[in-house]
N, C-alpha and C. Protein backbone atom coordinates (compact mmCIF):
# COMPACT_ATOMS: atom_id res chain seq x y z
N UNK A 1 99.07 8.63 -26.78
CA UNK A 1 100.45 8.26 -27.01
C UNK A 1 100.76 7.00 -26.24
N UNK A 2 101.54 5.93 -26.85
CA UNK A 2 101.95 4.51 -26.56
C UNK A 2 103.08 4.65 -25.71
N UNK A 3 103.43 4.67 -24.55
CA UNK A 3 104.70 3.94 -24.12
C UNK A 3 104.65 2.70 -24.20
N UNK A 4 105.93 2.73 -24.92
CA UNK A 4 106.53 1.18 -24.68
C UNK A 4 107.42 0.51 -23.74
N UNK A 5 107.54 -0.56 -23.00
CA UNK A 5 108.16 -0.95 -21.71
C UNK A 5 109.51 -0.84 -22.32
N UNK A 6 110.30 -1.58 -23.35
CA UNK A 6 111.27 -1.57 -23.57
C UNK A 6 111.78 0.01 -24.11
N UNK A 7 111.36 0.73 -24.60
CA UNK A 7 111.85 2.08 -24.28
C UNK A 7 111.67 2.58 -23.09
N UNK A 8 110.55 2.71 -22.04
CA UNK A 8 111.11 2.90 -21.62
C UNK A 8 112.34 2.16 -20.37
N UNK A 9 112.03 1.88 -20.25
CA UNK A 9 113.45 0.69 -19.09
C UNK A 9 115.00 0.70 -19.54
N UNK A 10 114.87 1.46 -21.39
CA UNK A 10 116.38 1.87 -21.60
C UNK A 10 116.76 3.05 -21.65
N UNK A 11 116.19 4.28 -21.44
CA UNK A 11 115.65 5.31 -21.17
C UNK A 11 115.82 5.33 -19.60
N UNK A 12 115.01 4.73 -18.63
CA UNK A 12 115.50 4.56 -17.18
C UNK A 12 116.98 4.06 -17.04
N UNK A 13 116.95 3.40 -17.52
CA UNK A 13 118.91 2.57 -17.41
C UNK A 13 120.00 3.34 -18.07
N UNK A 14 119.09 3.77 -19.08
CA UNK A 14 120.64 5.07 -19.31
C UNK A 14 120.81 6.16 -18.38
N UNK A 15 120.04 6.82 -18.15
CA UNK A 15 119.52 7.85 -16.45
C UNK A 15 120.22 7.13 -15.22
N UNK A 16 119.87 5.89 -14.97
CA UNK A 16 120.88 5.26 -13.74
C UNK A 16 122.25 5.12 -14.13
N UNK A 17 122.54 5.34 -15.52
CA UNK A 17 124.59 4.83 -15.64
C UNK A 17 124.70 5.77 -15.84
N UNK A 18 123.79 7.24 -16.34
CA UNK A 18 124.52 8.60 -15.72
C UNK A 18 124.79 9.11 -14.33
N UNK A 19 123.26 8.77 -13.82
CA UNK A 19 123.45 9.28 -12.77
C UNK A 19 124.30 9.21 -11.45
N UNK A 20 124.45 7.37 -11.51
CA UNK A 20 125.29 6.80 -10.68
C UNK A 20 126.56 7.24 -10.57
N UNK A 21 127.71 7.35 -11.51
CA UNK A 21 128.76 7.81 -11.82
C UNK A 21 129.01 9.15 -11.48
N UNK A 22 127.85 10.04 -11.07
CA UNK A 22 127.83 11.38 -10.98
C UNK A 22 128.06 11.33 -9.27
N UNK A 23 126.84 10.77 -9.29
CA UNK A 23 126.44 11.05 -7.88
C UNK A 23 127.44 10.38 -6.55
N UNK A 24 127.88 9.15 -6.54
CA UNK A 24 128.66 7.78 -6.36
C UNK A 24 129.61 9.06 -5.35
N UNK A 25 130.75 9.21 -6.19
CA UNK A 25 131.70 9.91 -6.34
C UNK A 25 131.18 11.27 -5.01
N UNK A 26 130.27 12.48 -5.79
CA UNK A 26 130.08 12.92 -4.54
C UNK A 26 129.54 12.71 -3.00
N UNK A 27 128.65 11.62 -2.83
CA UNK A 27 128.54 11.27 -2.03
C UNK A 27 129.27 10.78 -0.94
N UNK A 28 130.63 10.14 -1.41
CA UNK A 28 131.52 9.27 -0.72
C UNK A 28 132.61 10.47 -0.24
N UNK A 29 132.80 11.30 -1.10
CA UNK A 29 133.86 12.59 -1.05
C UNK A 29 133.75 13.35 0.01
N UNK A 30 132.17 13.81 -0.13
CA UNK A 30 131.74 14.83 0.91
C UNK A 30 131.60 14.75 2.33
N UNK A 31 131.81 13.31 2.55
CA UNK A 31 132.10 12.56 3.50
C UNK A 31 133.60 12.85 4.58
N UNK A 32 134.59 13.22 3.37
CA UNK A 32 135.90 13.48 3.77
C UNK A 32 136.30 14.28 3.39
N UNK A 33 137.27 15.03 4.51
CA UNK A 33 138.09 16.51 4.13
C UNK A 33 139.18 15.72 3.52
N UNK A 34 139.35 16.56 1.91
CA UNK A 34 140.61 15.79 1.47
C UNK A 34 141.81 17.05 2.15
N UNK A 35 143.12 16.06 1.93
CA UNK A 35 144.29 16.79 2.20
C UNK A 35 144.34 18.05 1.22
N UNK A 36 145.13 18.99 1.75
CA UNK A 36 146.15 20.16 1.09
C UNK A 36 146.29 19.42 -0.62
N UNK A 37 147.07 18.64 0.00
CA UNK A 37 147.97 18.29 -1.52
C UNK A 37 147.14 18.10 -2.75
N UNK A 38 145.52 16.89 -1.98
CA UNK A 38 144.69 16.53 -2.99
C UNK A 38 144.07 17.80 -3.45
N UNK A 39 143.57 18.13 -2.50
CA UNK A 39 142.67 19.92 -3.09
C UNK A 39 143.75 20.50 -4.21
N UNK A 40 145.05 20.70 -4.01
CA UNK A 40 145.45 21.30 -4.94
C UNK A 40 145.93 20.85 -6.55
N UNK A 41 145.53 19.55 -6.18
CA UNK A 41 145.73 18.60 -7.38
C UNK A 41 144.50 18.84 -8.24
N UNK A 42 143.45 18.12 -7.37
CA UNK A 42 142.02 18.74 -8.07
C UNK A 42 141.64 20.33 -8.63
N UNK A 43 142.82 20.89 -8.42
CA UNK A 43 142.43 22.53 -8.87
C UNK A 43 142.95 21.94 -10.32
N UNK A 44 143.77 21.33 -10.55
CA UNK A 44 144.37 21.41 -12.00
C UNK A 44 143.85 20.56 -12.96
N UNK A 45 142.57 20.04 -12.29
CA UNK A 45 141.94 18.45 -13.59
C UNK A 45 141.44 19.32 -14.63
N UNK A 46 140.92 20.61 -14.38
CA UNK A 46 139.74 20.87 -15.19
C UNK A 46 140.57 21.93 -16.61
N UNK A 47 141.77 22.29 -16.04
CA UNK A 47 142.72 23.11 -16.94
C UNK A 47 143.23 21.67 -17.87
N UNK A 48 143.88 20.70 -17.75
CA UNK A 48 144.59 19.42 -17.78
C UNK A 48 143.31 19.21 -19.06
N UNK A 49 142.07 18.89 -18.44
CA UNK A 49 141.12 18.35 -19.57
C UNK A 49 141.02 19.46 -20.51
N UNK A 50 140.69 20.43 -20.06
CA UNK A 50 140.63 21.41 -21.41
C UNK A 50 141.77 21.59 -22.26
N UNK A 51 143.02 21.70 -22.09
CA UNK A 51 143.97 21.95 -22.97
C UNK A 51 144.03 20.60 -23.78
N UNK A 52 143.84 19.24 -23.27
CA UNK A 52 144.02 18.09 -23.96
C UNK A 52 142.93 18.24 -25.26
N UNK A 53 141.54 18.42 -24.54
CA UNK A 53 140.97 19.18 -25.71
C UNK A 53 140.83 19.86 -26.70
N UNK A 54 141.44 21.14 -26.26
CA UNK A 54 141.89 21.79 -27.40
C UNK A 54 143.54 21.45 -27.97
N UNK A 55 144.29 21.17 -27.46
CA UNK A 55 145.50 20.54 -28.11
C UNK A 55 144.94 19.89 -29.17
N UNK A 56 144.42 18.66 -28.86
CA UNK A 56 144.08 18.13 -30.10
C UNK A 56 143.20 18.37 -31.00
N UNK A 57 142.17 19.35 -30.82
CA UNK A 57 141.49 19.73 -31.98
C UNK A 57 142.64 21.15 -33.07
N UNK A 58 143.55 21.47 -32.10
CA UNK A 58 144.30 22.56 -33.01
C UNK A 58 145.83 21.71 -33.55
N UNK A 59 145.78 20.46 -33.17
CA UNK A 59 147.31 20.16 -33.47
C UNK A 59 147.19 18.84 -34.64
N UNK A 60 145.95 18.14 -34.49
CA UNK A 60 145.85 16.81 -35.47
C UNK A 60 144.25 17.16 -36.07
N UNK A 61 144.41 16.32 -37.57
CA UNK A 61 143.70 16.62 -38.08
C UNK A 61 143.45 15.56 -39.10
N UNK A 62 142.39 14.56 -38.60
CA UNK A 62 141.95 13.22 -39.06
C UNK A 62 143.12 12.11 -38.41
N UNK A 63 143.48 12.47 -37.10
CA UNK A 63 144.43 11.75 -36.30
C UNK A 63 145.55 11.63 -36.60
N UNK A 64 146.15 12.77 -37.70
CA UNK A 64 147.38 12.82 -38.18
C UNK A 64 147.73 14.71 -37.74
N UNK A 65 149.37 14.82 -37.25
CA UNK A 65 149.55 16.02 -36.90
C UNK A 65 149.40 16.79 -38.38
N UNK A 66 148.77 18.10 -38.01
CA UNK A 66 148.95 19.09 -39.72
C UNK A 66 149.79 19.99 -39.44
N UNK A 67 150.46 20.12 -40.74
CA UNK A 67 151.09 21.27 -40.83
C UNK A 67 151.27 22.40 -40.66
N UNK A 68 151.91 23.34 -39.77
CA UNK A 68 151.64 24.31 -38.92
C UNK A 68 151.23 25.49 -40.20
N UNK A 69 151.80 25.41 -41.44
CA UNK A 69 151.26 26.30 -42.11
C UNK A 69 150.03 26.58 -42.68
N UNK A 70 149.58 25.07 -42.77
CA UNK A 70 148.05 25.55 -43.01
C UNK A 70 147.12 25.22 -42.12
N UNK A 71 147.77 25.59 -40.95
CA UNK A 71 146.65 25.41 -39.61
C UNK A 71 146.03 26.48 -39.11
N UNK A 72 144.60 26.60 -39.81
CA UNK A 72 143.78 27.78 -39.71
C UNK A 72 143.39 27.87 -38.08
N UNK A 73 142.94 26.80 -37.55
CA UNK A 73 142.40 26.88 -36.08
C UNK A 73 143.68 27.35 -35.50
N UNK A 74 145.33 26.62 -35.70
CA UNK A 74 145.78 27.18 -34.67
C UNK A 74 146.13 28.96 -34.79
N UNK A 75 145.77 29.54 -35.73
CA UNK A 75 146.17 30.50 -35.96
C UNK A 75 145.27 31.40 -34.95
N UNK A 76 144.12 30.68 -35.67
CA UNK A 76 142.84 31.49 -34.74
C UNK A 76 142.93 31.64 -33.43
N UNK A 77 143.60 30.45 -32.69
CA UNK A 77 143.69 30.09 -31.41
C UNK A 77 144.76 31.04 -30.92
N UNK A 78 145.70 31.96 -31.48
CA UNK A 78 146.52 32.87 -30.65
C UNK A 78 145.68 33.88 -29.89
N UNK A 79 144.53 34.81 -31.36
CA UNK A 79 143.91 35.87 -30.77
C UNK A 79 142.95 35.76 -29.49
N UNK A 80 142.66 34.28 -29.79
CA UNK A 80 141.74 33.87 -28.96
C UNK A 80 142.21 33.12 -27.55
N UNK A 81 143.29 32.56 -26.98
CA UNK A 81 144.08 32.99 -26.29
C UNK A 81 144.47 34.15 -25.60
N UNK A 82 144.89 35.14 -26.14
CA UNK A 82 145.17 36.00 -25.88
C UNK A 82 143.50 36.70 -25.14
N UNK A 83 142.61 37.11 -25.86
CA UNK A 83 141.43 37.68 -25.44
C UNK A 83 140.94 36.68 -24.18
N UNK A 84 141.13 35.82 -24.18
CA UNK A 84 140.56 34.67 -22.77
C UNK A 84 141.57 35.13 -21.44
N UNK A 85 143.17 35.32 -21.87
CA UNK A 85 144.22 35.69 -20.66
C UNK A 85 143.49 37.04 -20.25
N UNK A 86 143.59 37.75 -21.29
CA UNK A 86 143.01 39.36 -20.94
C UNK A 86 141.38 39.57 -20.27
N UNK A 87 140.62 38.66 -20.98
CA UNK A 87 139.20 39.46 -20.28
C UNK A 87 138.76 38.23 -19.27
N UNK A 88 139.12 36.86 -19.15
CA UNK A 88 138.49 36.33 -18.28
C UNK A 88 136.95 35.55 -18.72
N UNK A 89 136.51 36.14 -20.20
CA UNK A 89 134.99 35.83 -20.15
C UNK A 89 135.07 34.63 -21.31
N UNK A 90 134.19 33.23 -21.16
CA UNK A 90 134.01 32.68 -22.17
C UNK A 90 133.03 32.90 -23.35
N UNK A 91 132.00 33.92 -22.88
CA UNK A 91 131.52 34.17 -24.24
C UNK A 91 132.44 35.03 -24.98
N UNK A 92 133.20 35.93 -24.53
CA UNK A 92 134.32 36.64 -24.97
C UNK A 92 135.34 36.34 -25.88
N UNK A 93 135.70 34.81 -25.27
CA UNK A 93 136.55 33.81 -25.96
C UNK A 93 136.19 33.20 -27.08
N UNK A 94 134.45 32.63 -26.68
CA UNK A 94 134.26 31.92 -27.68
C UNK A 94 133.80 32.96 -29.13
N UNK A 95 133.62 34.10 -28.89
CA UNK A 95 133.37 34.95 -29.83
C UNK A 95 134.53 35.19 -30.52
N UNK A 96 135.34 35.15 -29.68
CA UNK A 96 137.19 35.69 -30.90
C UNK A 96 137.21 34.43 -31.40
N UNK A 97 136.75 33.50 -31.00
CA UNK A 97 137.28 32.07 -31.63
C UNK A 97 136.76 31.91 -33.23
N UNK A 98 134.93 32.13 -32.57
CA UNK A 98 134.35 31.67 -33.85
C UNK A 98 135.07 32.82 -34.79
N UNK A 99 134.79 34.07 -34.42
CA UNK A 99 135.22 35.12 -35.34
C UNK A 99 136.42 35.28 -36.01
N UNK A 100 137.64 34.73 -35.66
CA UNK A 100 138.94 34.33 -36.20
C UNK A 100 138.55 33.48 -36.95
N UNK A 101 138.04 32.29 -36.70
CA UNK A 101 138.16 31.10 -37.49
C UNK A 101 137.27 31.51 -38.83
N UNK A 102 136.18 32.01 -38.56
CA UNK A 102 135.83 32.71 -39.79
C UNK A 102 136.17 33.90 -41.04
N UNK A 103 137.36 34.46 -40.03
CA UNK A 103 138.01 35.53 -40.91
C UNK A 103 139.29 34.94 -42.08
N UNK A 104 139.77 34.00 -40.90
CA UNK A 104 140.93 32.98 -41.34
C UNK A 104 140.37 32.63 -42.50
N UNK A 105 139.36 31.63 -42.38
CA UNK A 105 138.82 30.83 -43.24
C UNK A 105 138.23 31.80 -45.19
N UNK A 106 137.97 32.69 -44.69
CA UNK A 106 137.90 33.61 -45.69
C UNK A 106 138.69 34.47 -46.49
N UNK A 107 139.57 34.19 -45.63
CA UNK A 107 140.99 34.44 -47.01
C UNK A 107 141.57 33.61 -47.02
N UNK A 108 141.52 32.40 -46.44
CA UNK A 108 142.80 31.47 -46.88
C UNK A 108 141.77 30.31 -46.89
């Protein structure tokens, strides 16, 4: 088998603009006790990104808002909601998800 220099060296360079960005960040952090305030800020990035996430995959649809009546995902997204508040588990979640969206999808 041939390696080639120019694969690989973009292959290495994509690995350094992941890794850097990863690593950068903890390195410099761990360095410092952040404040109260920041710690409790950072509790909320990861809720903040996920709902933006799913907001927009259940609210627009080809970058235009859809119509709440024929919005199969958001429908799906109550039971599945609901089963994520109650049990805590994401395979749990993601199982009511797919499984709604497939029940939905089969009658309507």
């Amino acid at each position: 088998m041939e390696v080639r220099w120019d694969v690989f060296l973009i292959i290495l360079g994509a690995a350094l603009v992941t890794f850097i960005p990863r690593v950068v960040p903890l390195m410099i952090l761990s360095r410092f006790e952040l404040p109260e305030w920041g710690m409790r800020w950072l509790n909320y990035v990861p809720i903040s990104v996920m709902a933006a996430l799913i907001g927009q995959e259940i609210f627009l649809n080809d970058g235009k808002f859809s119509p709440i009546a024929n919005n199969i995902e958001l429908f799906a997204a109550i039971p599945t909601f609901w089963i994520a508040i109650k049990t805590r588990s994401l395979l749990g979640t993601v199982l009511a998800g797919v499984i709604s969206v497939m029940i939905l999808r089969m009658f309507f």
